[in-house]
C-alpha atoms as a PDB file:
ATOM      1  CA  UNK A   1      22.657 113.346  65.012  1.00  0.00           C
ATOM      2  CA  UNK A   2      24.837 112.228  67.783  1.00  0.00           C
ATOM      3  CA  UNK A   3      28.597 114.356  67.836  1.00  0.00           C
ATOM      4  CA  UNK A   4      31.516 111.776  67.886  1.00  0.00           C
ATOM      5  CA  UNK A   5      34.950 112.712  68.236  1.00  0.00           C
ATOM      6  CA  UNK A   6      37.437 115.154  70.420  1.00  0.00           C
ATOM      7  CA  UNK A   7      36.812 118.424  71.452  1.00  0.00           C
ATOM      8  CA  UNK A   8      39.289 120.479  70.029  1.00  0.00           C
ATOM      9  CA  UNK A   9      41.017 123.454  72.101  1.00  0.00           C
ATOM     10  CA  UNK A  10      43.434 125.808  71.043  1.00  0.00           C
ATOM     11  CA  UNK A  11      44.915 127.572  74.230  1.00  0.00           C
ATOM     12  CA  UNK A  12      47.394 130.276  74.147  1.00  0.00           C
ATOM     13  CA  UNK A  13      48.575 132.558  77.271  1.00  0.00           C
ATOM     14  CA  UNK A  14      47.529 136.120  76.614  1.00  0.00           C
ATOM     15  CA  UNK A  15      50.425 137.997  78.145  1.00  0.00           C
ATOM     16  CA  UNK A  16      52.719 140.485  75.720  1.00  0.00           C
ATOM     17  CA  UNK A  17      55.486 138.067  73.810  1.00  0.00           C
ATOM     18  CA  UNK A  18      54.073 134.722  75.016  1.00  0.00           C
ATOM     19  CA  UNK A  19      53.005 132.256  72.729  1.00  0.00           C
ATOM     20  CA  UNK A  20      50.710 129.703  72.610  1.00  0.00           C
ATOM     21  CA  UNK A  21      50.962 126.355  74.839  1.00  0.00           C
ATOM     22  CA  UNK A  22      49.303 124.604  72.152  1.00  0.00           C
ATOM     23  CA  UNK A  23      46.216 122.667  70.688  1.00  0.00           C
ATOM     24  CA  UNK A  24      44.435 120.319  73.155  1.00  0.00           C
ATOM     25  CA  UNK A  25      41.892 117.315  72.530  1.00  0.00           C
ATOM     26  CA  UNK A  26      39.624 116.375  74.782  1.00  0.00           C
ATOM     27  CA  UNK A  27      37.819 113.107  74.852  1.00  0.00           C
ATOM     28  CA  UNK A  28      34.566 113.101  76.581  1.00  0.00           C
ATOM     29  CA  UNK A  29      34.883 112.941  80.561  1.00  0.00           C
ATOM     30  CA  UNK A  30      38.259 114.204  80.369  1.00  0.00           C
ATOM     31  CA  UNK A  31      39.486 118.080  81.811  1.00  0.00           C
ATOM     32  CA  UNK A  32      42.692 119.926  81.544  1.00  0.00           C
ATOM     33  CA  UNK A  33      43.917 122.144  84.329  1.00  0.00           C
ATOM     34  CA  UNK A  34      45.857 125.434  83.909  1.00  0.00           C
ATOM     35  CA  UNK A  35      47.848 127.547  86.233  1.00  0.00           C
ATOM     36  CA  UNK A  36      48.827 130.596  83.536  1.00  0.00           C
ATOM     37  CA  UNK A  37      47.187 133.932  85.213  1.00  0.00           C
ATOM     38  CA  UNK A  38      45.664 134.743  81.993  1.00  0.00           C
ATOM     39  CA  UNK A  39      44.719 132.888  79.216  1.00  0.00           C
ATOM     40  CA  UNK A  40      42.721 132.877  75.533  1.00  0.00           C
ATOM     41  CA  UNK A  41      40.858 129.520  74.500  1.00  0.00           C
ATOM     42  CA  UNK A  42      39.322 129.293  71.271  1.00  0.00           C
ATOM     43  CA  UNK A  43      37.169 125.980  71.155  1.00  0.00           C
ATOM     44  CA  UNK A  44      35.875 124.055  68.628  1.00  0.00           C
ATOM     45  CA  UNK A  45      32.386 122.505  69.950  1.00  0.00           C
ATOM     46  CA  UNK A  46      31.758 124.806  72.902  1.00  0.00           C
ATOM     47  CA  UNK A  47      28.150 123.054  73.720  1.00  0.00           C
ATOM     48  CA  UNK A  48      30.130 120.017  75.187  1.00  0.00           C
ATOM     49  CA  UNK A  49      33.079 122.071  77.336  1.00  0.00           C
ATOM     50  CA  UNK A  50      32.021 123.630  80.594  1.00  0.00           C
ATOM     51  CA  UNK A  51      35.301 125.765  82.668  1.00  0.00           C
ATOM     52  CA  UNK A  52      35.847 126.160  86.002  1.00  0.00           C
ATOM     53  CA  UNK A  53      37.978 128.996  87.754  1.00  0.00           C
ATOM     54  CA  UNK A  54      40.255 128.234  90.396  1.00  0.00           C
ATOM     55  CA  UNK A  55      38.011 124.983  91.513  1.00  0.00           C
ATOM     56  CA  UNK A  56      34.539 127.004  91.366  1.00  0.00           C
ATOM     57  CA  UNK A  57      31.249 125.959  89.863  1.00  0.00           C
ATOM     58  CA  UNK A  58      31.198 124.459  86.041  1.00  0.00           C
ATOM     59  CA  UNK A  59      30.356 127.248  83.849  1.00  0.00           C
ATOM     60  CA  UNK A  60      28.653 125.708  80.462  1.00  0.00           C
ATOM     61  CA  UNK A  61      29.835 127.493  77.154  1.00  0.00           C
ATOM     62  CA  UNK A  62      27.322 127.970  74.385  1.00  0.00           C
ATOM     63  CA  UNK A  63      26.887 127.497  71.058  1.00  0.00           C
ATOM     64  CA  UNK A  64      27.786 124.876  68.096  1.00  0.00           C
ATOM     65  CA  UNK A  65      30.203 126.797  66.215  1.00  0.00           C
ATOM     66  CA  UNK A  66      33.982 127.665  67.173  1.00  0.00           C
ATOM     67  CA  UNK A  67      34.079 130.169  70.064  1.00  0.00           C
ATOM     68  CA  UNK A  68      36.688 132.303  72.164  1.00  0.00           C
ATOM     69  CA  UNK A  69      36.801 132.690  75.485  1.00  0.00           C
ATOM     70  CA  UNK A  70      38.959 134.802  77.980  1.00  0.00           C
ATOM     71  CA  UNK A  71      40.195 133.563  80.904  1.00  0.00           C
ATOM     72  CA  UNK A  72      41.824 135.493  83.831  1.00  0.00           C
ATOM     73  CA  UNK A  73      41.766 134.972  87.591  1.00  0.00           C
ATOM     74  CA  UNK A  74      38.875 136.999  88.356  1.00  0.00           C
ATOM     75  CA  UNK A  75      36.988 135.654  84.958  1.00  0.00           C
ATOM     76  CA  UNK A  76      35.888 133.579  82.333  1.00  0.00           C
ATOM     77  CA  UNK A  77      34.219 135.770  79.008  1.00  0.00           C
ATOM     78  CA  UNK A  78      32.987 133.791  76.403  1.00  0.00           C
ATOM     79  CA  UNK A  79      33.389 136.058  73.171  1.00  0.00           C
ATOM     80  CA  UNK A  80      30.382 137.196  70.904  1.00  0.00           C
ATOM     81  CA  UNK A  81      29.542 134.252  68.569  1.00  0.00           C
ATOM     82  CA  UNK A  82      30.136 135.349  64.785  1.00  0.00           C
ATOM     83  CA  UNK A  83      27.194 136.231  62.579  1.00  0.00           C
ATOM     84  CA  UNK A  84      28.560 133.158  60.222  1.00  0.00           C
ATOM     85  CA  UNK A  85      26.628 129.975  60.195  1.00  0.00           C
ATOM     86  CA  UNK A  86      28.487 126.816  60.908  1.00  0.00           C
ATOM     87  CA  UNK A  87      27.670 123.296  60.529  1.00  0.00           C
END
């Protein structure tokens, strides 16, 4: 089965008392760049969204199911996938 649609991304900056910048969709072949120091992505198809840090090399996320990921200037940590199984 072929996946159709946006990739969705919820991005919020992870400082103390800042909120989030908002919900992103990406179409395929599009990016979004970022210039908060540290931020917290949770994304909704992670097998077709790969991140680069500060114009480095394209690091692939994993998995089919919704995943978090930390981002900071030094890093990106995708979280532990959940024990549930999605579709």
């Amino acid at each position: 089965m072929k996946r159709i649609g946006r990739i969705l991304i919820w991005v919020a900056v992870a400082t103390l008392g800042a909120g989030a910048l908002g919900k992103i969709a990406l179409e395929r072949g599009e990016s979004q760049t970022f210039v908060q120091r540290n931020l917290w992505l949770n994304v909704s198809f992670p097998k077709h969204v790969a991140l680069a840090l500060n114009g480095g090399s394209a690091l692939p996320l994993k998995g089919r199911c919704p995943v978090s990921v930390s981002v900071t200037p030094q890093q990106i940590t995708q979280q532990a996938a959940t024990t549930v199984s999605c579709h």
